[in-house]
N, C-alpha and C. Protein backbone atom coordinates (compact mmCIF):
# COMPACT_ATOMS: atom_id res chain seq x y z
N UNK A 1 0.85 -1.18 0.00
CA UNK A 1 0.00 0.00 0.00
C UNK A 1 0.89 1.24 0.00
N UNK A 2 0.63 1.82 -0.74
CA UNK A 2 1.36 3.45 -0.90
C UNK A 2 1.23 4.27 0.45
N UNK A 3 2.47 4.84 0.87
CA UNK A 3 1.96 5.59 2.09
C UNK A 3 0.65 6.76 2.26
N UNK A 4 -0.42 6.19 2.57
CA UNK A 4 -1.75 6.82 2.73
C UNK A 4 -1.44 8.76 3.03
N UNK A 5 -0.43 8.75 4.38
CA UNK A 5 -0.20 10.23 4.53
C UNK A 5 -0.30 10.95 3.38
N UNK A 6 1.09 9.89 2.55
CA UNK A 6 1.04 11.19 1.51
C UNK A 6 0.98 11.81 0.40
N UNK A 7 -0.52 11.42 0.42
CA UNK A 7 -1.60 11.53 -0.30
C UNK A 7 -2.75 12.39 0.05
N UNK A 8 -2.64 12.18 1.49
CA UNK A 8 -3.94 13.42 1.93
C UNK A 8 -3.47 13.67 3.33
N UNK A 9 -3.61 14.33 3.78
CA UNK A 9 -3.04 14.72 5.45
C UNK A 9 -4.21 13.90 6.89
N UNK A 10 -4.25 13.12 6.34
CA UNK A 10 -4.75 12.35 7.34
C UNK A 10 -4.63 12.88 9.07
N UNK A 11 -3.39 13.32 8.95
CA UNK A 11 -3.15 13.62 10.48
C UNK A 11 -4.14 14.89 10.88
N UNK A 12 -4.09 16.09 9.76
CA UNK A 12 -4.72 17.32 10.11
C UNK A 12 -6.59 16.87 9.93
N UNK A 13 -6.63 15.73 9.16
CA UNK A 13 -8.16 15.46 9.35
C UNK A 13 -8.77 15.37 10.48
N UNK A 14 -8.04 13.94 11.14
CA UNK A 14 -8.02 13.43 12.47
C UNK A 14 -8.30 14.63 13.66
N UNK A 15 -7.00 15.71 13.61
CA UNK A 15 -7.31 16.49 14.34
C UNK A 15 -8.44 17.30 14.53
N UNK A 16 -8.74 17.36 12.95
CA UNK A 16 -10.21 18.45 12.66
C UNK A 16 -11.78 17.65 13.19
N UNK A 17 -11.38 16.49 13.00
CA UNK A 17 -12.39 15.49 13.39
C UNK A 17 -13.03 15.62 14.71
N UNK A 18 -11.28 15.10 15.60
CA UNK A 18 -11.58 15.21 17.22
C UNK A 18 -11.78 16.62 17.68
N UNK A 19 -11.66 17.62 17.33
CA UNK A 19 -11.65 18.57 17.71
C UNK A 19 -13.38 19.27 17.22
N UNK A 20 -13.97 18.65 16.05
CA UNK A 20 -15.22 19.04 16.09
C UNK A 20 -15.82 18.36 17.07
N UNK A 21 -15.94 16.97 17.59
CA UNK A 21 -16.34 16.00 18.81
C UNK A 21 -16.48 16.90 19.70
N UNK A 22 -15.01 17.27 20.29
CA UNK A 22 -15.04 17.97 21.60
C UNK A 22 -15.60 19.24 21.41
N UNK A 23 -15.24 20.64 20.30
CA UNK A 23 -16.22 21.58 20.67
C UNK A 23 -17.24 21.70 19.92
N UNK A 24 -17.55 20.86 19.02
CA UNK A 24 -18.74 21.41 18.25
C UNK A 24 -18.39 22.85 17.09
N UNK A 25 -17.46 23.10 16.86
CA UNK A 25 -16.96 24.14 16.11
C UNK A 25 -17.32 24.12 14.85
N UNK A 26 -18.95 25.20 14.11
CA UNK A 26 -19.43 24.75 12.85
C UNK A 26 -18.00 25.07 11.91
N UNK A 27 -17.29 25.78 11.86
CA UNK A 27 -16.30 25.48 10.77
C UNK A 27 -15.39 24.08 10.72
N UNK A 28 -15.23 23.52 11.87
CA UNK A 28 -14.79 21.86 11.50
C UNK A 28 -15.64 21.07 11.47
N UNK A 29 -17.05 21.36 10.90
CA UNK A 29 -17.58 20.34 11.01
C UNK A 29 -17.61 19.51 9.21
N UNK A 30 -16.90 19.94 8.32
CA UNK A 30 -16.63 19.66 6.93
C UNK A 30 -15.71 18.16 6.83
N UNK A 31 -15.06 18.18 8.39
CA UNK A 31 -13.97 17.39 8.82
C UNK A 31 -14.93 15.82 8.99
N UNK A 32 -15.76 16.26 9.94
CA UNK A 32 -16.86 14.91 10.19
C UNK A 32 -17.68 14.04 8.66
N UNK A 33 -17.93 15.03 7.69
CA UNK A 33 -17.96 14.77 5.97
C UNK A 33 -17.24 14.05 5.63
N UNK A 34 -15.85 14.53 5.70
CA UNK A 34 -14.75 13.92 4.99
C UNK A 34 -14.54 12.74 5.49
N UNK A 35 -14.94 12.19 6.86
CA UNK A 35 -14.47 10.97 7.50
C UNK A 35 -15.33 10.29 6.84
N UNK A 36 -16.58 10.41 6.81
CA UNK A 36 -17.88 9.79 6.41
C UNK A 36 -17.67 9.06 5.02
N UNK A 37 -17.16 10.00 4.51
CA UNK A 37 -16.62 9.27 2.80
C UNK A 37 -15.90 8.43 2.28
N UNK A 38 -14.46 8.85 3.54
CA UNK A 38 -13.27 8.15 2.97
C UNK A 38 -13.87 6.42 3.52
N UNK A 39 -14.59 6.72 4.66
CA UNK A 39 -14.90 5.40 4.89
C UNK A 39 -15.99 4.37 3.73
N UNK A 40 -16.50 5.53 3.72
CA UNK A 40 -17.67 4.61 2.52
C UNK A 40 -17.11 4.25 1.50
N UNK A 41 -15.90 5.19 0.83
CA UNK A 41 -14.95 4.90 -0.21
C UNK A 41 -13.97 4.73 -0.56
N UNK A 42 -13.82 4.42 0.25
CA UNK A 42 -11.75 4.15 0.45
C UNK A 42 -11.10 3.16 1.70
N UNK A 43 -11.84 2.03 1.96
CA UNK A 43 -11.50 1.49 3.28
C UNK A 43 -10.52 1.24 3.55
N UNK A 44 -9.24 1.49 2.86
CA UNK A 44 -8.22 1.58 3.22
C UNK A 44 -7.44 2.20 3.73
N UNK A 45 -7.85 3.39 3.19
CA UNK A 45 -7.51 4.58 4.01
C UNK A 45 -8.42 5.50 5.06
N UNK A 46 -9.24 4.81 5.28
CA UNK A 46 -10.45 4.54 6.36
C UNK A 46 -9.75 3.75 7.20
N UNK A 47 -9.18 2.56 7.25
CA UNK A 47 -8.47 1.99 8.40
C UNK A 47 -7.43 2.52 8.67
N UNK A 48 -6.77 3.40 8.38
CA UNK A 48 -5.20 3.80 8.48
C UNK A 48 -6.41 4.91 9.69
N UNK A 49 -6.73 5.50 8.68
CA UNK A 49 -7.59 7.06 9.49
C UNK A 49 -8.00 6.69 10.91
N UNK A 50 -9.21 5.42 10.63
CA UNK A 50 -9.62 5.01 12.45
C UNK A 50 -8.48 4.56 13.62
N UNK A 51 -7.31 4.02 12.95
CA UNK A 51 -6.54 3.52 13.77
C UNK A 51 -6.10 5.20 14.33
N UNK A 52 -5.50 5.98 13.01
CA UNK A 52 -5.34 7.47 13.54
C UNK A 52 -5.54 7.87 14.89
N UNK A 53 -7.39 7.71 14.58
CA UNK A 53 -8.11 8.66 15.23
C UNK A 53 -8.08 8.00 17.01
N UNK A 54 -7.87 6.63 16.94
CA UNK A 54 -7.94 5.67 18.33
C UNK A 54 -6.99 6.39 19.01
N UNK A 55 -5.85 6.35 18.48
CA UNK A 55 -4.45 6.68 18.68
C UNK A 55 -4.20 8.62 19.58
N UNK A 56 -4.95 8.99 18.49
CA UNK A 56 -4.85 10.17 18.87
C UNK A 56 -5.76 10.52 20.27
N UNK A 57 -6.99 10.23 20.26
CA UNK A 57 -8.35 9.76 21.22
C UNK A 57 -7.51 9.88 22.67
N UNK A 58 -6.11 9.09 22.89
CA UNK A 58 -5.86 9.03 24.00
C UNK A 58 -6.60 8.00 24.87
N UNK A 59 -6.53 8.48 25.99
CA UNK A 59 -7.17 7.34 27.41
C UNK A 59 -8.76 8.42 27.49
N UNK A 60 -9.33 9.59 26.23
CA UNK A 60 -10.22 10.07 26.84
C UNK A 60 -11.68 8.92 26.98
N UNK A 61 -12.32 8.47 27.27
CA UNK A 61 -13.43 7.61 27.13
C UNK A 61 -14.58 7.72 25.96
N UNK A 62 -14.64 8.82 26.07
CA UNK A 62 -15.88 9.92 25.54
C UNK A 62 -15.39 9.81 24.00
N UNK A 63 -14.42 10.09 23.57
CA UNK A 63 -13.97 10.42 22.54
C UNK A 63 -13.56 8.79 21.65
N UNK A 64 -13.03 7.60 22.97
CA UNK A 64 -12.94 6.49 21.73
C UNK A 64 -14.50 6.44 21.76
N UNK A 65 -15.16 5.76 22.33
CA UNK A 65 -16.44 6.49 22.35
C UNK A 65 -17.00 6.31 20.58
N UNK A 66 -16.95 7.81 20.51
CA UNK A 66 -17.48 8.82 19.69
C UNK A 66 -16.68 8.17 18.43
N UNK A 67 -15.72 7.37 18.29
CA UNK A 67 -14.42 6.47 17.30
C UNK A 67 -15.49 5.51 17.04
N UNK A 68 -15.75 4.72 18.01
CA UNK A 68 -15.90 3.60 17.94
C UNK A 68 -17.43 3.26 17.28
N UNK A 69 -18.34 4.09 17.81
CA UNK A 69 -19.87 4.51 17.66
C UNK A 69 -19.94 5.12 16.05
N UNK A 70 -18.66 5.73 15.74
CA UNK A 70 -18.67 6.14 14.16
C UNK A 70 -17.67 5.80 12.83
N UNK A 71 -16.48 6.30 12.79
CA UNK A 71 -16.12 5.54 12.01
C UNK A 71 -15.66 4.16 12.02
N UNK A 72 -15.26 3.83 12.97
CA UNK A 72 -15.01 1.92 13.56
C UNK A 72 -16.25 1.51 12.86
N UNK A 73 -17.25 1.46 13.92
CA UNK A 73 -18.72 0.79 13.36
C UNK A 73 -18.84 0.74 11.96
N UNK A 74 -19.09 1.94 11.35
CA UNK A 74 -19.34 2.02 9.84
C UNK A 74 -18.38 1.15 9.05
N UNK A 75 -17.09 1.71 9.44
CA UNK A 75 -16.38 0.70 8.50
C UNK A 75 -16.21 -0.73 8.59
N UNK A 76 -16.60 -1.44 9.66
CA UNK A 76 -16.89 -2.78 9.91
C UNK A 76 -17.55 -3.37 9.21
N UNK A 77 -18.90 -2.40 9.13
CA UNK A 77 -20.21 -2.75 9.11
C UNK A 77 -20.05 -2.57 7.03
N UNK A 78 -19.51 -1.79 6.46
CA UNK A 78 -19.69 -1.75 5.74
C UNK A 78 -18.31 -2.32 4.57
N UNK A 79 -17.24 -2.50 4.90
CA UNK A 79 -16.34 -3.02 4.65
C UNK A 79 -15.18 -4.30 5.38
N UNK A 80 -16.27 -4.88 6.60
CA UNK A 80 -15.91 -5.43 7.58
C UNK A 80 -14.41 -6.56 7.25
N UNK A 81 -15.29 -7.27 6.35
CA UNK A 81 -14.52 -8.67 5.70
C UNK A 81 -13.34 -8.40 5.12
N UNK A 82 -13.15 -6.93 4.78
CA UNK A 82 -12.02 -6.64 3.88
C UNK A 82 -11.04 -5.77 5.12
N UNK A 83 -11.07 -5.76 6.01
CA UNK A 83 -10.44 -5.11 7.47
C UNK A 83 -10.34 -6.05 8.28
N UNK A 84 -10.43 -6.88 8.83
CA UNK A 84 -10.96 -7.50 10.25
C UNK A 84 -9.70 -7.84 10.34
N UNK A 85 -9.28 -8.39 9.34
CA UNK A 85 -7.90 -8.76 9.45
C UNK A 85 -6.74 -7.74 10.55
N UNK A 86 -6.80 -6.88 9.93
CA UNK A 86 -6.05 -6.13 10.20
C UNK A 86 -6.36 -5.52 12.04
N UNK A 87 -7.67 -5.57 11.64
CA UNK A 87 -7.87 -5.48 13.38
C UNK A 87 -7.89 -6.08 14.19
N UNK A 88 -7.55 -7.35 13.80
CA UNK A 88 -7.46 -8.56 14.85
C UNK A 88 -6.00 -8.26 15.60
N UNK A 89 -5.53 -8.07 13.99
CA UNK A 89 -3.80 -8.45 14.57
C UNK A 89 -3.27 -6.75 15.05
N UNK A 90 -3.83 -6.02 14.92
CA UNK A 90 -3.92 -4.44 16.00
C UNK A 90 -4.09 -4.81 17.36
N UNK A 91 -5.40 -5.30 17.37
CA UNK A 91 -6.02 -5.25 18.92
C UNK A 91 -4.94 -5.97 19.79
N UNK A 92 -4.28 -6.65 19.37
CA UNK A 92 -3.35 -7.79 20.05
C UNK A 92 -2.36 -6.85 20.89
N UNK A 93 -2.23 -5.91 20.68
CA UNK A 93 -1.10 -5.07 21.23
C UNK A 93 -1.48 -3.10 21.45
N UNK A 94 -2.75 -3.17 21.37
CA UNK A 94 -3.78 -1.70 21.28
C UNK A 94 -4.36 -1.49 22.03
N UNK A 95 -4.22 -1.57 22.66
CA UNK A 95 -5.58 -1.43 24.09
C UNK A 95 -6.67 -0.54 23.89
N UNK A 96 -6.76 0.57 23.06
CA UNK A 96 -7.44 1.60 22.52
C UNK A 96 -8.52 1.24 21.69
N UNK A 97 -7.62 -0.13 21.12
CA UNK A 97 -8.61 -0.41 19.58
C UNK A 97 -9.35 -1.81 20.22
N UNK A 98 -8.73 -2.08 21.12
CA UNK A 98 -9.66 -3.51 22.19
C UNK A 98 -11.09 -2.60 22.68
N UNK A 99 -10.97 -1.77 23.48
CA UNK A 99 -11.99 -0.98 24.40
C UNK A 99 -12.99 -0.36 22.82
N UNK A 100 -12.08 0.21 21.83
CA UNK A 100 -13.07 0.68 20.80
C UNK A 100 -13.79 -0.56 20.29
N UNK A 101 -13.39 -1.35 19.93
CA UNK A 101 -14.04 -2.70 19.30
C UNK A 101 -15.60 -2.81 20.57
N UNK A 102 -15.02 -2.77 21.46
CA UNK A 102 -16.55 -2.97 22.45
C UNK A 102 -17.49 -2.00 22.42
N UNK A 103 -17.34 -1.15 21.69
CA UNK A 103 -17.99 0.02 21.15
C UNK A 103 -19.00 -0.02 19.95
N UNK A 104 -18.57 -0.81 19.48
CA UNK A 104 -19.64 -1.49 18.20
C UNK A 104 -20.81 -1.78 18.59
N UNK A 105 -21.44 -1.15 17.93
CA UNK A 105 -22.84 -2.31 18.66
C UNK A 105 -23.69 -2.32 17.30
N UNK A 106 -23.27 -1.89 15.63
CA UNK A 106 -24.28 -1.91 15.03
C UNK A 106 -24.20 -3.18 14.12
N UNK A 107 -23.49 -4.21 15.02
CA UNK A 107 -23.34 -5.34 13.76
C UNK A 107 -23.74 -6.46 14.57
N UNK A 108 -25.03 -6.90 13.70
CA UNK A 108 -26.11 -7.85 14.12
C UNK A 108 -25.39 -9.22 14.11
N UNK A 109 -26.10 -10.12 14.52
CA UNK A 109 -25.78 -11.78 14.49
C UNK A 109 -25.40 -11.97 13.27
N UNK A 110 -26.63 -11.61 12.23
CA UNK A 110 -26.75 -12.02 10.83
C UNK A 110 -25.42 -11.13 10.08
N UNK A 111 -24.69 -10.31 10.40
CA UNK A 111 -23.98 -9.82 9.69
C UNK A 111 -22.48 -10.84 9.09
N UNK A 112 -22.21 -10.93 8.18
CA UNK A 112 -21.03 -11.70 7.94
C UNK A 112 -19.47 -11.68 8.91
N UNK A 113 -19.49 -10.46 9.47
CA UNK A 113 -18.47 -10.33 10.31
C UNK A 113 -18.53 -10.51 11.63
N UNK A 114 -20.03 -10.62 12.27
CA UNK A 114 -20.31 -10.98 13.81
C UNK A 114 -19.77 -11.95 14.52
N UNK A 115 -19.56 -13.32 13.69
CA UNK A 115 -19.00 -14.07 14.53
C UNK A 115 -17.18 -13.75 14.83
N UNK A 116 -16.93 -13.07 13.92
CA UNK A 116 -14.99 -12.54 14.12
C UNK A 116 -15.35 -11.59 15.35
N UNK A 117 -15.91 -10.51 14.83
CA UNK A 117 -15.94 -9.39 15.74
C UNK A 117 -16.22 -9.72 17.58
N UNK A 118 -17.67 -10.79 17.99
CA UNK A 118 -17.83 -11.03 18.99
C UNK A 118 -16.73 -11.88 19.89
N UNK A 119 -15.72 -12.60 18.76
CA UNK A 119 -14.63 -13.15 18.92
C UNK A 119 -13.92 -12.60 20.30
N UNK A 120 -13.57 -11.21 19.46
CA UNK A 120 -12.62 -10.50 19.87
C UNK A 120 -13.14 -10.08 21.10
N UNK A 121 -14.50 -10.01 21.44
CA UNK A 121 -15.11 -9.51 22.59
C UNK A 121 -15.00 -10.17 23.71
N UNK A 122 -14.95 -11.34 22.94
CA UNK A 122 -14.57 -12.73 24.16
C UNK A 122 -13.25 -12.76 25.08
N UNK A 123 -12.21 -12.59 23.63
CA UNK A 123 -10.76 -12.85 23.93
C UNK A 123 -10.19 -11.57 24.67
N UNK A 124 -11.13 -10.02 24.42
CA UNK A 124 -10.73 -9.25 25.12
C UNK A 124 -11.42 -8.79 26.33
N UNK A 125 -12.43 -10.13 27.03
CA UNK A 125 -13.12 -9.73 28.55
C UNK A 125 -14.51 -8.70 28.17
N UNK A 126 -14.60 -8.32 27.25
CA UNK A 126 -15.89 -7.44 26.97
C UNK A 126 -17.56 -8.32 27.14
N UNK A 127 -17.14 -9.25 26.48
CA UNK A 127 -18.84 -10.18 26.41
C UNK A 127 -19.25 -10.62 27.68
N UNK A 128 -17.63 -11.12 28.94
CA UNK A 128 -18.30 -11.50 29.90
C UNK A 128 -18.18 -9.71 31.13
N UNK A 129 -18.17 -8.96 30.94
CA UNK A 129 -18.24 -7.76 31.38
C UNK A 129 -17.24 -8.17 32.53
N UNK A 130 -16.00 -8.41 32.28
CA UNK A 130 -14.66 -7.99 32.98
C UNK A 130 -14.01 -7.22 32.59
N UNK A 131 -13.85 -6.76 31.58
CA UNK A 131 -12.59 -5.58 31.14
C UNK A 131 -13.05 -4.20 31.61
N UNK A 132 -12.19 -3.70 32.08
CA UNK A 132 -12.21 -2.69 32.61
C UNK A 132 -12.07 -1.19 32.04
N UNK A 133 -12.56 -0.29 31.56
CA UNK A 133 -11.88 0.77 30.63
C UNK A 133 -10.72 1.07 31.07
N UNK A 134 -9.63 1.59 30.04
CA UNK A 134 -8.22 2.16 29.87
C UNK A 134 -8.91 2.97 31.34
């Protein structure tokens, strides 16, 4: 894969992203658009971006949160089979992207990726409600 950065500034998105989350600022809100897309159309650089955005998120709660509830979900949900991979072998060493994964909640039984995804819920203490947030 070609380095995603640099190609589009991913980093200054990310920032524009979290930073509309936390204040609501109508001029970044063009930022929350742009996430919306790259995910619907580009899942590749939709996974580079969510890992970004986990990363950047910190230990705040609220904010993986707000990751996990939006672009995580979506791109699961809508490009799941062609990612999972990659998030399996993340979560293994992410703690950010473990706690975001428990954040999902829009992918049904019937979905093709439910049984991977609940997997991970297992292996990371979420399904039996032991894990603890960061």
């Amino acid at each position: 894969m070609k380095n995603v950065r640099s190609s589009m500034n991913l980093d200054a998105l990310a920032d524009t992203y979290l930073r509309h989350q936390k204040e609501k600022r109508p001029e970044d809100s063009w930022a929350f658009d742009r996430v919306l897309e790259i995910v619907r159309d580009k899942p590749d650089v939709a996974l580079e971006l969510t890992l970004l955005l986990l990363k950047k998120a910190g230990d705040d709660g609220a904010v993986l949160a707000y990751v996990a509830a939006g672009p995580l979900e979506d791109l699961l949900n809508l490009h799941g089979l062609q990612v999972i991979e990659r998030f399996e072998q993340e979560s293994k060493t992410d703690l950010r992207l473990q706690l975001a994964l428990s954040g999902v909640w829009g992918i049904n039984s019937g979905h093709p990726l439910f049984e991977r995804w609940y997997a991970l819920m297992w292996k990371y203490g979420f399904a039996e409600g032991k894990r603890q947030p960061l």
